[in-house]
PDB file of N, CA and C in Angstrom:
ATOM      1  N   UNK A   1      -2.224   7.463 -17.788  1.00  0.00           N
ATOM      2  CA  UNK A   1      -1.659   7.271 -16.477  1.00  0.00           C
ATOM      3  C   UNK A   1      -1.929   5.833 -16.031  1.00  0.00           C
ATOM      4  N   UNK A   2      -0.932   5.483 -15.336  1.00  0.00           N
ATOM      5  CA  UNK A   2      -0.914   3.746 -15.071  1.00  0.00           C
ATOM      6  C   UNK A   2      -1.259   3.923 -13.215  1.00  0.00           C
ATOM      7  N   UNK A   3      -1.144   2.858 -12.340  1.00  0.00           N
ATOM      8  CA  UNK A   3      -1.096   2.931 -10.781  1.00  0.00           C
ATOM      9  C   UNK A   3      -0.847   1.806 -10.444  1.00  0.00           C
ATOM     10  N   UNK A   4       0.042   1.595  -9.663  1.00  0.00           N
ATOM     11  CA  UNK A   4       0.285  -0.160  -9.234  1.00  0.00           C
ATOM     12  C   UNK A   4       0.250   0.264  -7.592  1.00  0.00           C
ATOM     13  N   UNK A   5      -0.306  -0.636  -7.033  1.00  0.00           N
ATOM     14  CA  UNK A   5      -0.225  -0.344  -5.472  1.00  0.00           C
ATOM     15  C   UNK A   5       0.171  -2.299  -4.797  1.00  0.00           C
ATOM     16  N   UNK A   6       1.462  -1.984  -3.980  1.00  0.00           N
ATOM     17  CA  UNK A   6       2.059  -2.962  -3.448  1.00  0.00           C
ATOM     18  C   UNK A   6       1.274  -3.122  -2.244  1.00  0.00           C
ATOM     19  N   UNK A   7       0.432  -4.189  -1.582  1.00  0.00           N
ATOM     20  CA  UNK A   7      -0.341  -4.020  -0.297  1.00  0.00           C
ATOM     21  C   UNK A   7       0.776  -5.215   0.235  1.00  0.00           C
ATOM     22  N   UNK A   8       1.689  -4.367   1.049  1.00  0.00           N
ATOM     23  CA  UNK A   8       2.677  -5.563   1.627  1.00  0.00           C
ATOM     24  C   UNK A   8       2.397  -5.183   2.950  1.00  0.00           C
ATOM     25  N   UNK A   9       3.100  -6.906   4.400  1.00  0.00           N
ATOM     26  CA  UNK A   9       2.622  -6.471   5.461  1.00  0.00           C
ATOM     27  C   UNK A   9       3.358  -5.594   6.543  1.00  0.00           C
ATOM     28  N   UNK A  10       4.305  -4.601   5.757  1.00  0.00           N
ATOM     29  CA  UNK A  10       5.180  -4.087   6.759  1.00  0.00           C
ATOM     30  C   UNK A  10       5.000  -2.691   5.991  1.00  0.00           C
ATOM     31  N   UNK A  11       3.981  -2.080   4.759  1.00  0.00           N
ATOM     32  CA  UNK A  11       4.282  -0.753   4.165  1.00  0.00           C
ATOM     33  C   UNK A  11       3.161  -1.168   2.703  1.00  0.00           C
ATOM     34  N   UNK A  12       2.397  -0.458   2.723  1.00  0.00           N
ATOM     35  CA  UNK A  12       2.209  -0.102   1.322  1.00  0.00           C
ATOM     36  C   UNK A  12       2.862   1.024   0.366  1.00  0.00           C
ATOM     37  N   UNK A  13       2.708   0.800  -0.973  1.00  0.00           N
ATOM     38  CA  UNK A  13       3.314   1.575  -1.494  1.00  0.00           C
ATOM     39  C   UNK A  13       2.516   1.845  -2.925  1.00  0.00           C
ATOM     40  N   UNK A  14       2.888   2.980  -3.822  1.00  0.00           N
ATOM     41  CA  UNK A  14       1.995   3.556  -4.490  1.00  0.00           C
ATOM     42  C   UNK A  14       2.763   3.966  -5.892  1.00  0.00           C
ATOM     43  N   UNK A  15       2.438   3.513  -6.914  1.00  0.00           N
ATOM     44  CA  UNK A  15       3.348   4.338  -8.124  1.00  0.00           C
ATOM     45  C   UNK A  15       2.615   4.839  -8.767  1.00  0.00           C
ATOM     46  N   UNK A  16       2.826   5.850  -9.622  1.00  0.00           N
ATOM     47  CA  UNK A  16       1.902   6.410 -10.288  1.00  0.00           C
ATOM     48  C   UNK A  16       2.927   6.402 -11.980  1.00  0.00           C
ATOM     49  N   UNK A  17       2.596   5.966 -12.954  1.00  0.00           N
ATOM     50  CA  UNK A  17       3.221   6.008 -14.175  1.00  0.00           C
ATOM     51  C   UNK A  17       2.745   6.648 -15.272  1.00  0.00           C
ATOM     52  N   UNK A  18       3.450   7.079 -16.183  1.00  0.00           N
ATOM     53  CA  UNK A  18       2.919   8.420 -17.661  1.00  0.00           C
ATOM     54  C   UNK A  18       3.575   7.109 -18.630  1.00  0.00           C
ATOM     55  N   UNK A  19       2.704   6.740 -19.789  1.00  0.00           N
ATOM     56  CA  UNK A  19       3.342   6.151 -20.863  1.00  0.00           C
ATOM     57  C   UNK A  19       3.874   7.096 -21.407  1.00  0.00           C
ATOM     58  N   UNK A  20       4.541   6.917 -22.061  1.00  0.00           N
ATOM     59  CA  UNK A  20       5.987   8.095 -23.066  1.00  0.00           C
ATOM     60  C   UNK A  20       6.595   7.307 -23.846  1.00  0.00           C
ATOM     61  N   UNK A  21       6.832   7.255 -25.297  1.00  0.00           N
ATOM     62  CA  UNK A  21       7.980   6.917 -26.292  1.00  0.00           C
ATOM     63  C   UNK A  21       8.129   5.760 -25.789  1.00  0.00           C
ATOM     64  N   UNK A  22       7.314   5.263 -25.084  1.00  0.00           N
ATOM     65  CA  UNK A  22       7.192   3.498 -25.611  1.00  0.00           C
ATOM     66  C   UNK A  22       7.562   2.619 -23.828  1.00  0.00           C
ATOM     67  N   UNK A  23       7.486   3.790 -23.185  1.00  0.00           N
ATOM     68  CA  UNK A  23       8.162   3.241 -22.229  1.00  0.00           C
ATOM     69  C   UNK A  23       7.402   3.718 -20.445  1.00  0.00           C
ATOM     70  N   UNK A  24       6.719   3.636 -19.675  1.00  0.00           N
ATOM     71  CA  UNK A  24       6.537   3.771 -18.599  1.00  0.00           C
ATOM     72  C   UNK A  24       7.371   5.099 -17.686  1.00  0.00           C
ATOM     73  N   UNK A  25       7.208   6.079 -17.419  1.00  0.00           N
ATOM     74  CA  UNK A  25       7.892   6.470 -16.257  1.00  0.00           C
ATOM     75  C   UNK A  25       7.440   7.209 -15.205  1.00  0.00           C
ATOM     76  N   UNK A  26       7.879   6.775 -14.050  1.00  0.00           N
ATOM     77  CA  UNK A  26       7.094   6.775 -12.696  1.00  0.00           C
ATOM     78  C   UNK A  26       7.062   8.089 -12.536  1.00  0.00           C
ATOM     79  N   UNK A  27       6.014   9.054 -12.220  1.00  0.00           N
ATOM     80  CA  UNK A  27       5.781  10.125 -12.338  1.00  0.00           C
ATOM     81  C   UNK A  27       5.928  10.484 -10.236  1.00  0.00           C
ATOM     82  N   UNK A  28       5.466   9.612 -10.180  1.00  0.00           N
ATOM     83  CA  UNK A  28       5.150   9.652  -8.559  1.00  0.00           C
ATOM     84  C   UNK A  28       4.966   8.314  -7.990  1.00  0.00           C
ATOM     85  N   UNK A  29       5.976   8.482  -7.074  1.00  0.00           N
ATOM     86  CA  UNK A  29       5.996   7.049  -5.657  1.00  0.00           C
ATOM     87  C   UNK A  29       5.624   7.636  -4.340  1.00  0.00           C
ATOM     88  N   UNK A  30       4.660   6.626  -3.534  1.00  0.00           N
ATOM     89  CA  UNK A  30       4.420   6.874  -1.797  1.00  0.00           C
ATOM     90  C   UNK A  30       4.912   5.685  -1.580  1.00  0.00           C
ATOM     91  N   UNK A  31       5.050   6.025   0.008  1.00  0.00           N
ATOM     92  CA  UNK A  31       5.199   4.426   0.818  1.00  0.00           C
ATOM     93  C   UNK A  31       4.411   5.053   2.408  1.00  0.00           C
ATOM     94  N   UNK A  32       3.879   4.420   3.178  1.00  0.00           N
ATOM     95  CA  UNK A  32       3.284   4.419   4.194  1.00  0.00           C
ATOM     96  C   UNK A  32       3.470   3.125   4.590  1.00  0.00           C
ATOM     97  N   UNK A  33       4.271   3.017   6.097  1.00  0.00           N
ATOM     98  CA  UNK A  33       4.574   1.959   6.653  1.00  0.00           C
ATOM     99  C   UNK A  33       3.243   1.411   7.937  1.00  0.00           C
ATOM    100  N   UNK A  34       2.960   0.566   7.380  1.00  0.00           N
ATOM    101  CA  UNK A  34       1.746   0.156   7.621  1.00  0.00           C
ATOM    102  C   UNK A  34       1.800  -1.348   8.973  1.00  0.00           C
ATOM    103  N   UNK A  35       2.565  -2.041   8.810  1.00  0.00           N
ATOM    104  CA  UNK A  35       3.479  -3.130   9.881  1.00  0.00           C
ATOM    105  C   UNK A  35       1.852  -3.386   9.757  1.00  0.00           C
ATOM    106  N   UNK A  36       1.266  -4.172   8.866  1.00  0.00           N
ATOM    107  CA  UNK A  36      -0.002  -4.878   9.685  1.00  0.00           C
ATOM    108  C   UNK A  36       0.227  -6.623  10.073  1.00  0.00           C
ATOM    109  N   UNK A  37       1.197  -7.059  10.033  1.00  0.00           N
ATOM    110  CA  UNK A  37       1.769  -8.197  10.676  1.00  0.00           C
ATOM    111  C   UNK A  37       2.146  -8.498  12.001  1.00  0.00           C
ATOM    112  N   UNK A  38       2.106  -7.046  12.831  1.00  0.00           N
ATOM    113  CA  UNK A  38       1.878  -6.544  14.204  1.00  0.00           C
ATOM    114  C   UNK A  38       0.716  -6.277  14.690  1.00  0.00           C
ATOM    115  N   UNK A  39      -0.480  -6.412  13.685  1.00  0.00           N
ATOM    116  CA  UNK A  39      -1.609  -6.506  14.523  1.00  0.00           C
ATOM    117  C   UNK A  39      -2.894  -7.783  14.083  1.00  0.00           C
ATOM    118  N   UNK A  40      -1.650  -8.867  13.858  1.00  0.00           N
ATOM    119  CA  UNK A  40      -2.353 -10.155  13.938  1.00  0.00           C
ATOM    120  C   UNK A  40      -3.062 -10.712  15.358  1.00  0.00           C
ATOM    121  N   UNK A  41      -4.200 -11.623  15.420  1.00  0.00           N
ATOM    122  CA  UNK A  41      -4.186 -12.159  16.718  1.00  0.00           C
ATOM    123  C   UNK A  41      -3.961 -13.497  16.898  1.00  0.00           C
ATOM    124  N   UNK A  42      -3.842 -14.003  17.967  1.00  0.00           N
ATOM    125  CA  UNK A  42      -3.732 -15.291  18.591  1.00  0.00           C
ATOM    126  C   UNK A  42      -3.733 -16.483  16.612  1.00  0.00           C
ATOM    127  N   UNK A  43      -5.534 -15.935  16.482  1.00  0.00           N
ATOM    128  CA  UNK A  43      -5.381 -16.905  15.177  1.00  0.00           C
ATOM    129  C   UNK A  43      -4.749 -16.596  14.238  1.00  0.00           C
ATOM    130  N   UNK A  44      -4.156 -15.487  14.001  1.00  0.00           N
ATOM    131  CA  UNK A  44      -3.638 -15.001  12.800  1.00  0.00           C
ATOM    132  C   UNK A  44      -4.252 -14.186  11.826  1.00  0.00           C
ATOM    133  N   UNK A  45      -5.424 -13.540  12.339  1.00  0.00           N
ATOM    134  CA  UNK A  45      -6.028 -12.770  11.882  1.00  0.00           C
ATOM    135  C   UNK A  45      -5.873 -11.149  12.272  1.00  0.00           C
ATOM    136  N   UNK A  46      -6.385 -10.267  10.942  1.00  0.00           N
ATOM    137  CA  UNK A  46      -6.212  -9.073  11.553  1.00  0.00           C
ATOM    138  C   UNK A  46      -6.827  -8.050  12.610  1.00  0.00           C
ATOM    139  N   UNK A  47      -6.640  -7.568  13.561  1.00  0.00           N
ATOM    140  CA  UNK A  47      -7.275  -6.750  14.556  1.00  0.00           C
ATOM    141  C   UNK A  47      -8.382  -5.859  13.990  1.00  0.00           C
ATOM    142  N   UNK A  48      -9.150  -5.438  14.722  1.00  0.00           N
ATOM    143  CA  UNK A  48     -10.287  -4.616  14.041  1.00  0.00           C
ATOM    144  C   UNK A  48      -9.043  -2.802  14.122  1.00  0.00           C
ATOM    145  N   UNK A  49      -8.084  -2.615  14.530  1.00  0.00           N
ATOM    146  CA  UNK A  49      -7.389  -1.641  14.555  1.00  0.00           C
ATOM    147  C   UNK A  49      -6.285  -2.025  13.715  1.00  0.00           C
ATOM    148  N   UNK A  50      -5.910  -3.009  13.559  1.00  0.00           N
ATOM    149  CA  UNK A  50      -5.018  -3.015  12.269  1.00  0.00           C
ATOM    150  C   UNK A  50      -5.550  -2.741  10.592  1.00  0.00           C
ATOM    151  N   UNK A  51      -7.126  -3.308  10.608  1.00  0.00           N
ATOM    152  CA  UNK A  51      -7.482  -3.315   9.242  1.00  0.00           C
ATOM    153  C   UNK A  51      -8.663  -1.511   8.658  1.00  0.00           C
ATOM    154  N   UNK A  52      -8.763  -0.939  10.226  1.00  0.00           N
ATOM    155  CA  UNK A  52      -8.974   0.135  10.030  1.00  0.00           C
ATOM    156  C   UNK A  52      -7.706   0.942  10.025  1.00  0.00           C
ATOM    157  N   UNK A  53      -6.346   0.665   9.904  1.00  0.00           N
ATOM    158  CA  UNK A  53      -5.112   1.580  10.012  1.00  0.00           C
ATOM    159  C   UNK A  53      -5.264   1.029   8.698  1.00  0.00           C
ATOM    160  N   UNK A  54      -5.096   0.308   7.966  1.00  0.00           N
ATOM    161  CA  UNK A  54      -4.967  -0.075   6.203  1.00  0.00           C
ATOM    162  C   UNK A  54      -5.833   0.681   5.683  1.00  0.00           C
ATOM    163  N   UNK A  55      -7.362   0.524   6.017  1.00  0.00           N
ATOM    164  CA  UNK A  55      -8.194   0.936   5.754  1.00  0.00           C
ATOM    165  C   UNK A  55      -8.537   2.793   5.551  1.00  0.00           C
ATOM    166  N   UNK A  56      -7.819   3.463   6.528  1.00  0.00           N
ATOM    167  CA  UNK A  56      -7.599   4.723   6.420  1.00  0.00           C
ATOM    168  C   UNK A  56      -6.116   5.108   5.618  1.00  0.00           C
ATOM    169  N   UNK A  57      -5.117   4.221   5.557  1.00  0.00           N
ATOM    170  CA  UNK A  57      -4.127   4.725   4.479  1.00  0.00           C
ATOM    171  C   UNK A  57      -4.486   4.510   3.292  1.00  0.00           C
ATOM    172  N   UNK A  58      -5.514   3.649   2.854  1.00  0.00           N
ATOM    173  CA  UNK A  58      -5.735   3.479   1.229  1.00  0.00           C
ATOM    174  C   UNK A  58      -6.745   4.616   0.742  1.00  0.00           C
ATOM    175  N   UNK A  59      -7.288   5.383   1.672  1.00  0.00           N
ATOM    176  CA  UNK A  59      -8.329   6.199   1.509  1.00  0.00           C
ATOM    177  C   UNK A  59      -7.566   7.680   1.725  1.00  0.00           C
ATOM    178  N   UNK A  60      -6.263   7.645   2.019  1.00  0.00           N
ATOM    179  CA  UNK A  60      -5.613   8.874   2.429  1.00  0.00           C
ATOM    180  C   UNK A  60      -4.748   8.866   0.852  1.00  0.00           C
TER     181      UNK A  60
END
C-alpha cells in the first residue's frame, strides 16, 4: 500500500494506492476542505485556530 497526502491551502487530500501488475491503483481518495489561507494574520501567519483545524483533520 502506497499514501500521498496533498497539504494544500484551500483542502487537503488523501490517496491511498495497491501496487498491481506493474502499475499503482488508487484504492481510496479523501478531500477535506480545509481554506487555511483564511486564517492567516496581519503577518501572514497561521491562527492558533487555523493550525488546530489542520491539526485535527490530519488526525481524523
Amino acid at each position: 500500500m502506497f499514501a500521498a497526502v496533498d497539504l494544500g491551502s484551500d483542502s487537503f487530500r488523501l490517496h491511498i494506492g495497491k501496487y498491481e501488475g506493474g502499475v499503482i491503483r488508487v484504492v481510496k481518495s479523501m478531500r477535506e476542505p480545509i481554506r487555511l489561507a483564511a486564517g492567516l494574520d496581519a503577518k501572514g501567519c497561521l491562527t492558533e485556530p487555523a493550525r488546530q483545524s489542520a491539526l485535527n483533520c490530519l488526525q481524523n
